[in-house]
N, C-alpha and C. Protein backbone atom coordinates (compact mmCIF):
# COMPACT_ATOMS: atom_id res chain seq x y z
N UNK A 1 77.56 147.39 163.07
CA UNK A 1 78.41 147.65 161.89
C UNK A 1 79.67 146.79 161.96
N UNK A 2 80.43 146.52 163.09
CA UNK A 2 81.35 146.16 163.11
C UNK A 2 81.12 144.80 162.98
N UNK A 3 79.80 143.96 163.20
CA UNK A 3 80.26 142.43 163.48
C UNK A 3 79.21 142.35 161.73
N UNK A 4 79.30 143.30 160.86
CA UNK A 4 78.73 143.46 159.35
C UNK A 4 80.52 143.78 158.62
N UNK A 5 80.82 144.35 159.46
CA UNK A 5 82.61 143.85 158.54
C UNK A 5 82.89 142.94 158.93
N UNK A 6 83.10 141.96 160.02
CA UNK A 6 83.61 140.71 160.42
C UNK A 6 82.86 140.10 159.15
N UNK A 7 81.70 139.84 159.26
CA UNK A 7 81.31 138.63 157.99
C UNK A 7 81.58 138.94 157.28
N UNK A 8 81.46 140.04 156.49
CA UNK A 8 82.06 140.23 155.20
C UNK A 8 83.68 139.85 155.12
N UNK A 9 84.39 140.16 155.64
CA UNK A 9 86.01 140.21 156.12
C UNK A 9 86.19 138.46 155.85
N UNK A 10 85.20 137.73 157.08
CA UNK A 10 85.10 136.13 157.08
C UNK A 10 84.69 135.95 155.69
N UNK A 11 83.55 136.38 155.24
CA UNK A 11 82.85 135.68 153.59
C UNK A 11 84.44 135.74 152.82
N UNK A 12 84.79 136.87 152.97
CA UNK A 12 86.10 137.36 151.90
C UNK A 12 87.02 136.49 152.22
N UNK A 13 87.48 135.96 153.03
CA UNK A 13 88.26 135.49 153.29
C UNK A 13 88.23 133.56 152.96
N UNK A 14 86.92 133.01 153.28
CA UNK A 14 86.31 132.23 152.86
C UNK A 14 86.88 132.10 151.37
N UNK A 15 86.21 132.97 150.41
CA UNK A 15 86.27 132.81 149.45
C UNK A 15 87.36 132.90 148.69
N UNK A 16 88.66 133.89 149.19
CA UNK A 16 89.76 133.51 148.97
C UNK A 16 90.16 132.30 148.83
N UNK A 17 89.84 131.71 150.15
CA UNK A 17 90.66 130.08 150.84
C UNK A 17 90.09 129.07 149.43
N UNK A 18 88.92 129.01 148.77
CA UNK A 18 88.18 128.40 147.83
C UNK A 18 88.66 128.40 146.86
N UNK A 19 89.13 130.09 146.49
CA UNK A 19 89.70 130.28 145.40
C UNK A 19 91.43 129.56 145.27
N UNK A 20 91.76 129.71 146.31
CA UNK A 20 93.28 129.55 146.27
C UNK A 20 93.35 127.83 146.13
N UNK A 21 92.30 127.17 146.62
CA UNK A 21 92.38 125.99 146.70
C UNK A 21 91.83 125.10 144.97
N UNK A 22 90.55 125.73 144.37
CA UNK A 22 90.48 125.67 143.38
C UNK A 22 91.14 125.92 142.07
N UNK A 23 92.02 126.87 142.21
CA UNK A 23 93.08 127.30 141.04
C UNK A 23 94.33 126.00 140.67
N UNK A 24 95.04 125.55 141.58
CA UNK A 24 95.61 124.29 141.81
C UNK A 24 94.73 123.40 140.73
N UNK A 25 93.22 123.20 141.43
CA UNK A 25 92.61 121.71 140.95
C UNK A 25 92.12 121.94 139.52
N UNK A 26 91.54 123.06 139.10
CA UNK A 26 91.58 123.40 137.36
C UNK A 26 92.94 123.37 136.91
N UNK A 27 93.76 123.64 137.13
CA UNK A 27 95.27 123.42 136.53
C UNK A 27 95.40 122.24 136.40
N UNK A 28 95.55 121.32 137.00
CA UNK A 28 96.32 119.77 137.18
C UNK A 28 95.13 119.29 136.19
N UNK A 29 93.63 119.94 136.02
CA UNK A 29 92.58 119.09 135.34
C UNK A 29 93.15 118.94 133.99
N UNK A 30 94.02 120.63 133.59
CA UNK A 30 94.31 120.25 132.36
C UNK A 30 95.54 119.43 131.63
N UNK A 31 95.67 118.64 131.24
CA UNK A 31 96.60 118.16 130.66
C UNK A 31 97.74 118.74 129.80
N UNK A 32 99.29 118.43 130.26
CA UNK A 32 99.83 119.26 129.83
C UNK A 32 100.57 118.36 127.72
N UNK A 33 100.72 119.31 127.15
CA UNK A 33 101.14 119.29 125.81
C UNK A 33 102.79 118.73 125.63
N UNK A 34 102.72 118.32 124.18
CA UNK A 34 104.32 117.65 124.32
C UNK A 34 104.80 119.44 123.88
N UNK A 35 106.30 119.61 124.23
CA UNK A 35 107.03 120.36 123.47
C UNK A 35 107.62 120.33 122.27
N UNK A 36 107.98 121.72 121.34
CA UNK A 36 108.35 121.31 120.53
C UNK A 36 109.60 120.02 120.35
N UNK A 37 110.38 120.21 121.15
CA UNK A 37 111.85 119.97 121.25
C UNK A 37 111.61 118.13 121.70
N UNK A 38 110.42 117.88 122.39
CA UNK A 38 110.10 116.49 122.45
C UNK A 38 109.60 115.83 121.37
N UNK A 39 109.27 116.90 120.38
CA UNK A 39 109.17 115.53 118.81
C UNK A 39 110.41 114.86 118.35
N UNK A 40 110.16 113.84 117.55
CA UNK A 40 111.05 113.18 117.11
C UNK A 40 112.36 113.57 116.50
N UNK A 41 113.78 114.26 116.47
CA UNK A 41 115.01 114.64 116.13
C UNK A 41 114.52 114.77 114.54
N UNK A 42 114.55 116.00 114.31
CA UNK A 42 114.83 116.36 112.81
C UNK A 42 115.75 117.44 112.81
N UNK A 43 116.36 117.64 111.03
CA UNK A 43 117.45 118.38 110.48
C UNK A 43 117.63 119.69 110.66
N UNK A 44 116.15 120.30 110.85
CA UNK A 44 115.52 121.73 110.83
C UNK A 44 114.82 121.63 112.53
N UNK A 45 114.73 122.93 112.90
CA UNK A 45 114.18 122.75 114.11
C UNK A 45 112.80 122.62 114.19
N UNK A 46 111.82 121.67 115.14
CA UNK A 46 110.17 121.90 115.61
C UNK A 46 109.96 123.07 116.20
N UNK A 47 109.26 123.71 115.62
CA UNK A 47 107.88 124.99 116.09
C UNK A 47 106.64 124.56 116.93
N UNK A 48 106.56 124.72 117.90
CA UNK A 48 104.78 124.54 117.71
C UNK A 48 104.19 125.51 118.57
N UNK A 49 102.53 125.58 117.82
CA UNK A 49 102.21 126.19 117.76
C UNK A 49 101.49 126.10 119.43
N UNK A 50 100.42 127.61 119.97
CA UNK A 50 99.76 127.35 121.03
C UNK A 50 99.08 126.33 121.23
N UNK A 51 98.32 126.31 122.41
CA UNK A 51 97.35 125.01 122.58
C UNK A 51 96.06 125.70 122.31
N UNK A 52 95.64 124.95 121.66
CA UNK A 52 93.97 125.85 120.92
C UNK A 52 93.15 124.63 121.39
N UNK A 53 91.54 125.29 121.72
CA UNK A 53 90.70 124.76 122.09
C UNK A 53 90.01 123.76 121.04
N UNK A 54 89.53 122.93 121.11
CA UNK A 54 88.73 122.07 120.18
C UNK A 54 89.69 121.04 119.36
N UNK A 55 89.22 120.79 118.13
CA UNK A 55 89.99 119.92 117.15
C UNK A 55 90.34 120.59 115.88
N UNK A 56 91.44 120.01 115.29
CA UNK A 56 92.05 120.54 113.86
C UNK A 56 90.58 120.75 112.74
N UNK A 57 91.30 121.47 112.09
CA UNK A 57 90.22 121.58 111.14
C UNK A 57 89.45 120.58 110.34
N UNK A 58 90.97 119.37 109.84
CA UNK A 58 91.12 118.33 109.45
C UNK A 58 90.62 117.31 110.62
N UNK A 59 90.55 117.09 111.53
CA UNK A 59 90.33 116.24 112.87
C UNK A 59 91.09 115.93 113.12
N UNK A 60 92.73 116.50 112.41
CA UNK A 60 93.59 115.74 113.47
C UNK A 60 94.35 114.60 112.85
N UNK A 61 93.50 113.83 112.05
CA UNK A 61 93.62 112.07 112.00
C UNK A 61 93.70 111.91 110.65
N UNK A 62 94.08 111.43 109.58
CA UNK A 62 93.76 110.81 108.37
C UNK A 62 93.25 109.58 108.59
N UNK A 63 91.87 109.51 108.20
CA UNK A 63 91.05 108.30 108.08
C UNK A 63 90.20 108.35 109.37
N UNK A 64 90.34 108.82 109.96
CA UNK A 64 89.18 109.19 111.90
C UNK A 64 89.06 110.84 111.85
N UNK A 65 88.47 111.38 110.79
CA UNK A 65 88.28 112.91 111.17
C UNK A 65 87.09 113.03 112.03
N UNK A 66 87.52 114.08 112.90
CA UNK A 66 86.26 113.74 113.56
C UNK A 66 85.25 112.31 114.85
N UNK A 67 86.74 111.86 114.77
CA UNK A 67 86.12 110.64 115.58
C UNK A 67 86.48 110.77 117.00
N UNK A 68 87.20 112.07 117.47
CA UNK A 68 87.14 112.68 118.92
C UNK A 68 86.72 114.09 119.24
N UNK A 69 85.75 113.71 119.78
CA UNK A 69 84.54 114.92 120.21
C UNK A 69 85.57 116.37 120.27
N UNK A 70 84.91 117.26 119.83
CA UNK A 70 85.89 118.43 120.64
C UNK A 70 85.07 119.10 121.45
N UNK A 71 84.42 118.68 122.10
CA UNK A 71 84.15 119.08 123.84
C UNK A 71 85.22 118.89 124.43
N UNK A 72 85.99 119.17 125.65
CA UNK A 72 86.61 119.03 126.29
C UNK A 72 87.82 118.65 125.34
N UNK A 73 88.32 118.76 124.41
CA UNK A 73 89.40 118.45 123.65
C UNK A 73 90.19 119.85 123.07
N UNK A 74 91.52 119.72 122.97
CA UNK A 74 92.72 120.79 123.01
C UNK A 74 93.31 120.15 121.76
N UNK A 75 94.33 121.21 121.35
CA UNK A 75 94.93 120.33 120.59
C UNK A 75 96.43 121.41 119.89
N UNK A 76 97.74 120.92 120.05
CA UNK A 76 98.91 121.81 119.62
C UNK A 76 99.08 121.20 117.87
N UNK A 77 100.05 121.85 117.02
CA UNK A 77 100.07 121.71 115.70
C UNK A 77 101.87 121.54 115.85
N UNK A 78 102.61 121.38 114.76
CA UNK A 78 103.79 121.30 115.28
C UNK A 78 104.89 121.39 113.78
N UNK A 79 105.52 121.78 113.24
CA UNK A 79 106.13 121.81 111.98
C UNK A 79 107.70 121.89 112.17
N UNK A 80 108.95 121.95 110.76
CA UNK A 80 109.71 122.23 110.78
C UNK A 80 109.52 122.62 109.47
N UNK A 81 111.14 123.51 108.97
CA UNK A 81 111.46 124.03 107.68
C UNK A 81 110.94 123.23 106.40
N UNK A 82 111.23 121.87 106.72
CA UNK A 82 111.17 120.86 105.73
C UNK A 82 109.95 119.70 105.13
N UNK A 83 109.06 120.45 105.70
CA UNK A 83 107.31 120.42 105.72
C UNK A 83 107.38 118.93 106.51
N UNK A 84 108.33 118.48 107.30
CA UNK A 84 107.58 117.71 108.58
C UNK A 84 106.65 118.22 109.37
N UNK A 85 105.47 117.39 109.66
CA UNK A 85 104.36 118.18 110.35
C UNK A 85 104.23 117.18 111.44
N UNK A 86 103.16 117.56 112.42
CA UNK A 86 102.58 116.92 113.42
C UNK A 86 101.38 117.59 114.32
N UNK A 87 100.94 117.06 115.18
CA UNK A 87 99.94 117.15 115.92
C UNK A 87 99.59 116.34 117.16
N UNK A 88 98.80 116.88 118.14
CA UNK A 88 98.75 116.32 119.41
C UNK A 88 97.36 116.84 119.67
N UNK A 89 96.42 115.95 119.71
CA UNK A 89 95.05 115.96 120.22
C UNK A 89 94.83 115.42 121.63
N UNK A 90 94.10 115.96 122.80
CA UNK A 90 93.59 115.43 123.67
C UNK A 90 92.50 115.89 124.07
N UNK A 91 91.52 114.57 124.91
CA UNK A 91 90.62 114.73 124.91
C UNK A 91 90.11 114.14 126.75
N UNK A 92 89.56 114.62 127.20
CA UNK A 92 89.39 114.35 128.49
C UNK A 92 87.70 113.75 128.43
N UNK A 93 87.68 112.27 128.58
CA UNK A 93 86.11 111.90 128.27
C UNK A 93 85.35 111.47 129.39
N UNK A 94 84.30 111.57 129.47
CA UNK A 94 82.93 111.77 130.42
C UNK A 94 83.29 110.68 131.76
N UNK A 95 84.07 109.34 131.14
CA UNK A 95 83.66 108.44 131.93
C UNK A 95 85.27 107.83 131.46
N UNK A 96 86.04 107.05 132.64
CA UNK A 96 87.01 106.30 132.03
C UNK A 96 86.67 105.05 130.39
N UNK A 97 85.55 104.38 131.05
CA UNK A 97 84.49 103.30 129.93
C UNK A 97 84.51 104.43 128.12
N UNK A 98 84.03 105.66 128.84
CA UNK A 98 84.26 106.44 127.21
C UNK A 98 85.40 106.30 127.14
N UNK A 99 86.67 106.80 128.04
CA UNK A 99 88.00 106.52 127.82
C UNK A 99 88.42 105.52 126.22
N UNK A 100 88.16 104.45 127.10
CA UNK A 100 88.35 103.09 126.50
C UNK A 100 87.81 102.81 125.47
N UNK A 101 86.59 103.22 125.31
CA UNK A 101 86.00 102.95 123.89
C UNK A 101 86.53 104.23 122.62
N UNK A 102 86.81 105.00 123.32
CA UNK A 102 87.30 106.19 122.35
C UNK A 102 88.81 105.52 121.95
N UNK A 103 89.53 105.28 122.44
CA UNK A 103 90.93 104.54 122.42
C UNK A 103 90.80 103.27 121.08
N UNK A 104 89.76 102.64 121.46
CA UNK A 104 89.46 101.38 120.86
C UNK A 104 88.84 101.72 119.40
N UNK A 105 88.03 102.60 119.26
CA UNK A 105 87.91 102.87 118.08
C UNK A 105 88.55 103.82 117.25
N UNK A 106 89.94 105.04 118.15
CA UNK A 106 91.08 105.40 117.25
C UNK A 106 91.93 104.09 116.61
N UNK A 107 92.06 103.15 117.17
CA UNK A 107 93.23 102.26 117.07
C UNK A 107 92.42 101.56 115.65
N UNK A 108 91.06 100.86 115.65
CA UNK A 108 90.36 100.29 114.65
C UNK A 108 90.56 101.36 113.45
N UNK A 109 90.38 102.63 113.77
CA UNK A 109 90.73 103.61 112.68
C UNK A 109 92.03 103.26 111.91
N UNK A 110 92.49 103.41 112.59
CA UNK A 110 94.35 103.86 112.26
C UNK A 110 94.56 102.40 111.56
N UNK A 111 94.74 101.20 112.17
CA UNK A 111 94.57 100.06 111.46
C UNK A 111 94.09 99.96 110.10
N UNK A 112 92.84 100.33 110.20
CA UNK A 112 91.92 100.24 108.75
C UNK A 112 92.46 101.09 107.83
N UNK A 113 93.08 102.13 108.33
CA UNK A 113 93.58 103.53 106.91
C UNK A 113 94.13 103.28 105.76
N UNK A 114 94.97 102.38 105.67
CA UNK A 114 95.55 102.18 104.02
C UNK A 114 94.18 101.63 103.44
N UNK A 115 93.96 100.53 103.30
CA UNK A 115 92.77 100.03 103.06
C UNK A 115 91.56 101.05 102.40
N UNK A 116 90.53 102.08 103.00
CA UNK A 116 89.72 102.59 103.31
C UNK A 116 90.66 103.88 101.84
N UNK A 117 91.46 104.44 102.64
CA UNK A 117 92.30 105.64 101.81
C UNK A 117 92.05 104.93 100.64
N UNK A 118 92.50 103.83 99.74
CA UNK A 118 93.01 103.09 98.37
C UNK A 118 91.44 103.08 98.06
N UNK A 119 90.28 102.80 98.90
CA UNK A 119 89.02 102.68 98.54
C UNK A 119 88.56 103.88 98.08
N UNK A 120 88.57 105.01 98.45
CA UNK A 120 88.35 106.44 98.17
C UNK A 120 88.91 107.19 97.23
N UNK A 121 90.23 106.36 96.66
CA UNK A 121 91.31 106.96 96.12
C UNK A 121 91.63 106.23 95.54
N UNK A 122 91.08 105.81 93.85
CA UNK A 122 91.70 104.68 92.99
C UNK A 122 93.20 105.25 92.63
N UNK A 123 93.92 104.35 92.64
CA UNK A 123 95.20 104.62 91.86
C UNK A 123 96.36 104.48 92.80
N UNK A 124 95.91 105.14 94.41
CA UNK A 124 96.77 105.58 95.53
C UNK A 124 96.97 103.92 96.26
N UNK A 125 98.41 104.02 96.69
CA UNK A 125 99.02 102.84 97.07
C UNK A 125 98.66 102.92 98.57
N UNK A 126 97.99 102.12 99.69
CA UNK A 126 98.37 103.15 100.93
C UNK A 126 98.15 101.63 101.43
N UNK A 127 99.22 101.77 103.15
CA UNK A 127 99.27 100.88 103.92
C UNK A 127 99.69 101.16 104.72
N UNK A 128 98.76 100.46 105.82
CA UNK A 128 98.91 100.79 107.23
C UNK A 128 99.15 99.59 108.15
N UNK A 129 99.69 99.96 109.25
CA UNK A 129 100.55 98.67 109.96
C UNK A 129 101.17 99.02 111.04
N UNK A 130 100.85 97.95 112.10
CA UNK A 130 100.80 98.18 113.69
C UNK A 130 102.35 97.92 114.02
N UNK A 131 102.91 99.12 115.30
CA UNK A 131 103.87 99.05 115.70
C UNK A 131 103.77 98.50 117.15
N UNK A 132 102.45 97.98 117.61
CA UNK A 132 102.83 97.51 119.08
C UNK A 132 102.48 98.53 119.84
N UNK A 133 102.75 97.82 121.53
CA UNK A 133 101.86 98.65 122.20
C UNK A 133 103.13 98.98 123.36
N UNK A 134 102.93 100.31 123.62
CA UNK A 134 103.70 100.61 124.82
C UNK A 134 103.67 100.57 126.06
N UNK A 135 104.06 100.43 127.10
CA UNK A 135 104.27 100.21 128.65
C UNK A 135 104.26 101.54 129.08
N UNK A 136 103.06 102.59 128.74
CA UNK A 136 103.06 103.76 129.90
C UNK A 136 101.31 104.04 129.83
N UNK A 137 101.19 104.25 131.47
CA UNK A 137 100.15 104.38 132.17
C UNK A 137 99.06 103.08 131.83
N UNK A 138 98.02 103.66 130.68
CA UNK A 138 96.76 102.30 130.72
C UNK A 138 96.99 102.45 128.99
N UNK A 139 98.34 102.59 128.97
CA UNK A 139 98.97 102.00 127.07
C UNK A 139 98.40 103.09 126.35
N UNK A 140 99.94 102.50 125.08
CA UNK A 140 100.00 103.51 124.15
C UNK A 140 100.10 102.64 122.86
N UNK A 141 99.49 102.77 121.69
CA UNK A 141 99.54 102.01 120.67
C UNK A 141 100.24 102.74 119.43
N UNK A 142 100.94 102.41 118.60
CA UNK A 142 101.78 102.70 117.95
C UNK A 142 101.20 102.29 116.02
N UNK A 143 101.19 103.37 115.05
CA UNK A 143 100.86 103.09 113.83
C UNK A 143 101.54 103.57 112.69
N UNK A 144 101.38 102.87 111.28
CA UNK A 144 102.48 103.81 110.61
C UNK A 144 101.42 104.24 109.22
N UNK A 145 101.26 104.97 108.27
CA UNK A 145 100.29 104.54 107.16
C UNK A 145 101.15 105.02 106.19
N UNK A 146 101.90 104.53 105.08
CA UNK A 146 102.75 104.50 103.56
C UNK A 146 102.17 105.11 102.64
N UNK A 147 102.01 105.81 102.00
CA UNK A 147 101.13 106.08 100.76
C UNK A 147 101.82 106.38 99.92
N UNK A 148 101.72 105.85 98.86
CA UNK A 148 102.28 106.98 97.14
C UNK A 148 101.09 106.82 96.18
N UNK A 149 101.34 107.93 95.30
CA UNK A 149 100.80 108.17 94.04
C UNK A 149 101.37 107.49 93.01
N UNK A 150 101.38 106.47 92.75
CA UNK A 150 102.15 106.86 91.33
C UNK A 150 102.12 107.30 90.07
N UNK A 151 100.70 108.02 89.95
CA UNK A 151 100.44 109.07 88.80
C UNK A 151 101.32 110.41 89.18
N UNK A 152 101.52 111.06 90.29
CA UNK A 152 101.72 111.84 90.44
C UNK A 152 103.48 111.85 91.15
N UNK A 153 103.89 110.20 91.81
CA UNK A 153 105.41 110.35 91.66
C UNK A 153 105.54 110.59 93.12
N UNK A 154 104.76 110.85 94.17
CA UNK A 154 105.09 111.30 95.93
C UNK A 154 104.73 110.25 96.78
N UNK A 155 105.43 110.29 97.53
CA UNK A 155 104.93 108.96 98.81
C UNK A 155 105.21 110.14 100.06
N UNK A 156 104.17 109.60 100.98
CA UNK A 156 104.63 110.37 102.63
C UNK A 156 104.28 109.09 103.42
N UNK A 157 104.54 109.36 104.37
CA UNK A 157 104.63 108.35 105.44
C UNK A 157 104.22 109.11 106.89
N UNK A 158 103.59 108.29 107.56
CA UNK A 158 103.06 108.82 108.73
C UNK A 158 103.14 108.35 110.04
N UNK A 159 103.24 108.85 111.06
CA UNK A 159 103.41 107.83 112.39
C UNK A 159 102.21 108.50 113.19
N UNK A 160 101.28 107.15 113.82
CA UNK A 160 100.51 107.72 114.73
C UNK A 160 100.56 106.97 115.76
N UNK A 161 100.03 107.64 116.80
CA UNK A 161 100.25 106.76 118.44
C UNK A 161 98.56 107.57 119.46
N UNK A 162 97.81 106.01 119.97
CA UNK A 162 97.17 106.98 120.96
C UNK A 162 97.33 106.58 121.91
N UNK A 163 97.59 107.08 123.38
CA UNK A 163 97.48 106.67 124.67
C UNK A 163 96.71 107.15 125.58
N UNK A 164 96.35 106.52 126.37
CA UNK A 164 95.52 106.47 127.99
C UNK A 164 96.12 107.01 129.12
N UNK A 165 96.16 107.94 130.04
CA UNK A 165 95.62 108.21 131.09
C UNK A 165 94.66 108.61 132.01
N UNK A 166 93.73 107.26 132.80
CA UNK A 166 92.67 107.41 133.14
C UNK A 166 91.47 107.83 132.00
N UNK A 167 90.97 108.80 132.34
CA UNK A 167 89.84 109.54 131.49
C UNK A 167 90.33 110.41 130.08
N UNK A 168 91.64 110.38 130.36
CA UNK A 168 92.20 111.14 129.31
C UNK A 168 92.93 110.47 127.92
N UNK A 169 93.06 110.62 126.63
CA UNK A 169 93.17 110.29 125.35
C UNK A 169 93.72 111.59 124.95
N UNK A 170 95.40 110.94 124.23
CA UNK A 170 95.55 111.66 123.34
C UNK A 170 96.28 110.86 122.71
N UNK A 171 96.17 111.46 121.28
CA UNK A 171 96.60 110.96 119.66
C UNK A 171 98.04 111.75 119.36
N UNK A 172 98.49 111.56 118.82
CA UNK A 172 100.19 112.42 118.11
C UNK A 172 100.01 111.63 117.01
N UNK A 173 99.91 112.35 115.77
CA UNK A 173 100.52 112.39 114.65
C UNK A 173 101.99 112.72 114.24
N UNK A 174 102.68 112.26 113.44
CA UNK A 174 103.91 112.59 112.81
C UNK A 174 104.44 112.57 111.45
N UNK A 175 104.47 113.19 110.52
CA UNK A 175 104.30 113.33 108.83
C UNK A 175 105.40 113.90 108.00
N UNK A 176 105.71 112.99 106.88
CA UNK A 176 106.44 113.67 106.27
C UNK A 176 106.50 113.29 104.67
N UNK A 177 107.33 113.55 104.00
CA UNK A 177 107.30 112.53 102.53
C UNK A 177 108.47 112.00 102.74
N UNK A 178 108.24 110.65 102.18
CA UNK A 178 109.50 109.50 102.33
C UNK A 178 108.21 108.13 102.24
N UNK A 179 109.33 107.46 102.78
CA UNK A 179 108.46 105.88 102.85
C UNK A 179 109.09 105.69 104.98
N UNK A 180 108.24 104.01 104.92
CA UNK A 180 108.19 103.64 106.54
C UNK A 180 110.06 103.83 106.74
N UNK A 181 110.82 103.27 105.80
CA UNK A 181 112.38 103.10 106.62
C UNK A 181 112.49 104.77 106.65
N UNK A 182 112.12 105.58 106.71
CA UNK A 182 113.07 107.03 106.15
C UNK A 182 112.15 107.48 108.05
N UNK A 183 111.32 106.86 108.67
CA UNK A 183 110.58 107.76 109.56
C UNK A 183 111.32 106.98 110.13
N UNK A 184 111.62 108.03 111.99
CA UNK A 184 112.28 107.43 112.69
C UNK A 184 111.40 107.11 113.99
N UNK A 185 111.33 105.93 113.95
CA UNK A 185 109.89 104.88 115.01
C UNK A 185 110.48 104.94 115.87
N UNK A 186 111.69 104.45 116.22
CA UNK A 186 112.31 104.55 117.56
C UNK A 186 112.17 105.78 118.39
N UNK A 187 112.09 106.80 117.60
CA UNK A 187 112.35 108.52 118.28
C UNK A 187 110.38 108.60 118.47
N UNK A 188 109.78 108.47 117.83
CA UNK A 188 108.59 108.52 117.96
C UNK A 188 107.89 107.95 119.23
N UNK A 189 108.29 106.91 119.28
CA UNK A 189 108.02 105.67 120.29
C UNK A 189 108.50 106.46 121.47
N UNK A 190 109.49 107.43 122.25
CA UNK A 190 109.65 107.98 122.94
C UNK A 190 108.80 109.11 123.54
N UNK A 191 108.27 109.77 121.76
CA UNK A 191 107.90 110.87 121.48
C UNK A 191 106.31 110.89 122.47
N UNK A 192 105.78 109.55 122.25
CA UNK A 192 104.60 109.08 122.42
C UNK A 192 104.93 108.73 123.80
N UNK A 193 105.61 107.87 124.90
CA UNK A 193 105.90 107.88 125.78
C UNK A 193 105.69 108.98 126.89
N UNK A 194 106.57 109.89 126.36
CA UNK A 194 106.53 110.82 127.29
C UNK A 194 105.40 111.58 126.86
N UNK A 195 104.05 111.90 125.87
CA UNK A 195 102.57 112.70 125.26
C UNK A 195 102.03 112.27 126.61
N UNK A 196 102.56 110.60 126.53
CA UNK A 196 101.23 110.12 127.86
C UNK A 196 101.51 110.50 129.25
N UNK A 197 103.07 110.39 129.42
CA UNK A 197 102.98 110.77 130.79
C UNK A 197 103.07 112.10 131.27
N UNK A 198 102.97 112.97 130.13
CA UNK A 198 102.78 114.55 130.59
C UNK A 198 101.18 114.91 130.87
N UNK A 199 100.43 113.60 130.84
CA UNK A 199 99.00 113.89 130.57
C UNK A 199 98.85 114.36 132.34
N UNK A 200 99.24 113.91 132.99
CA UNK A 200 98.87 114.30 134.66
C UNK A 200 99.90 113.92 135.50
């Protein structure tokens, strides 16, 4: 009996040591989220919301819905008083190579959007246009897309950014109505900076 509690006592103990050691390595797997207070400086304060499993309803993207799997993908929502919105998708993919090709064909997205939008949408003004690429981890690419109606009199403007760490991809959106001078790129460009290096 007694050397039938030792193993058990040892198994238990075992499995503690596994557990304690595994809890650490699922944590660090997941990637952590920007805060509200790390979006770009607005008038009204950022909210955001939990981190929810999968992708936006919308995908996230204007013009790439849907063009990052939501397997393994999370994703926070983010607002103020003044219907500035945003979003932060990530996605942790199979293979660094998926990495890269997932990266490569957000960026072909985002590029193409005015274009594609004006094709779908006679009447609508829309243009999109590259801000360059950033210096954190394996890069961050930077986008803006313009749109107005002018049947209807509204323009919004948008900032998107995706970056790389390792196996991991994530996108930030940033939205509002105005045109490109009224969004602030500089604060964004930070905003996106630090998305990537909170990734691990």
């Amino acid at each position: 009996m007694n050397k039938l509690r030792t193993a058990l006592a040892t198994a238990a103990a075992a499995a503690l040591g596994l557990a304690a050691l595994a809890a650490p390595a699922q944590a660090a797997a997941q990637p952590a989220f920007l805060a509200a207070s790390q979006m770009p400086p607005s008038s009204t304060p950022w909210t955001a919301t939990q981190v929810f499993t999968g992708i936006p309803e919308n995908g996230g993207v204007l013009c790439a819905p849907y063009k990052i799997p939501a397997q393994n993908t999370r994703y926070r929502e983010f607002s103020t008083d003044l219907d500035t919105n945003g979003v932060q998708v990530t996605t942790i993919a199979g293979t660094e190579a998926d990495a890269v090709k997932l990266v490569d064909t957000l960026r072909g997205t985002l590029a193409g959007c005015g274009p594609l939008l004006e094709q779908q949408n006679p009447g609508l003004q829309a243009v999109s246009a590259s801000h360059g690429k950033l210096a954190v981890e394996e890069g961050a690419w930077v986008y803006s897309l313009d749109t107005a109606d002018p049947q209807i009199g509204i323009s919004d403007i948008h900032l998107f950014s995706v970056g790389r760490d390792g196996r991991t991809v994530t996108l930030v959106r940033w939205g509002q109505m105005g045109d490109l001078e009224d969004a602030p790129l500089t604060a964004f460009r930070t905003t996106t900076k630090t998305a990537v290096n909170k990734l691990h």
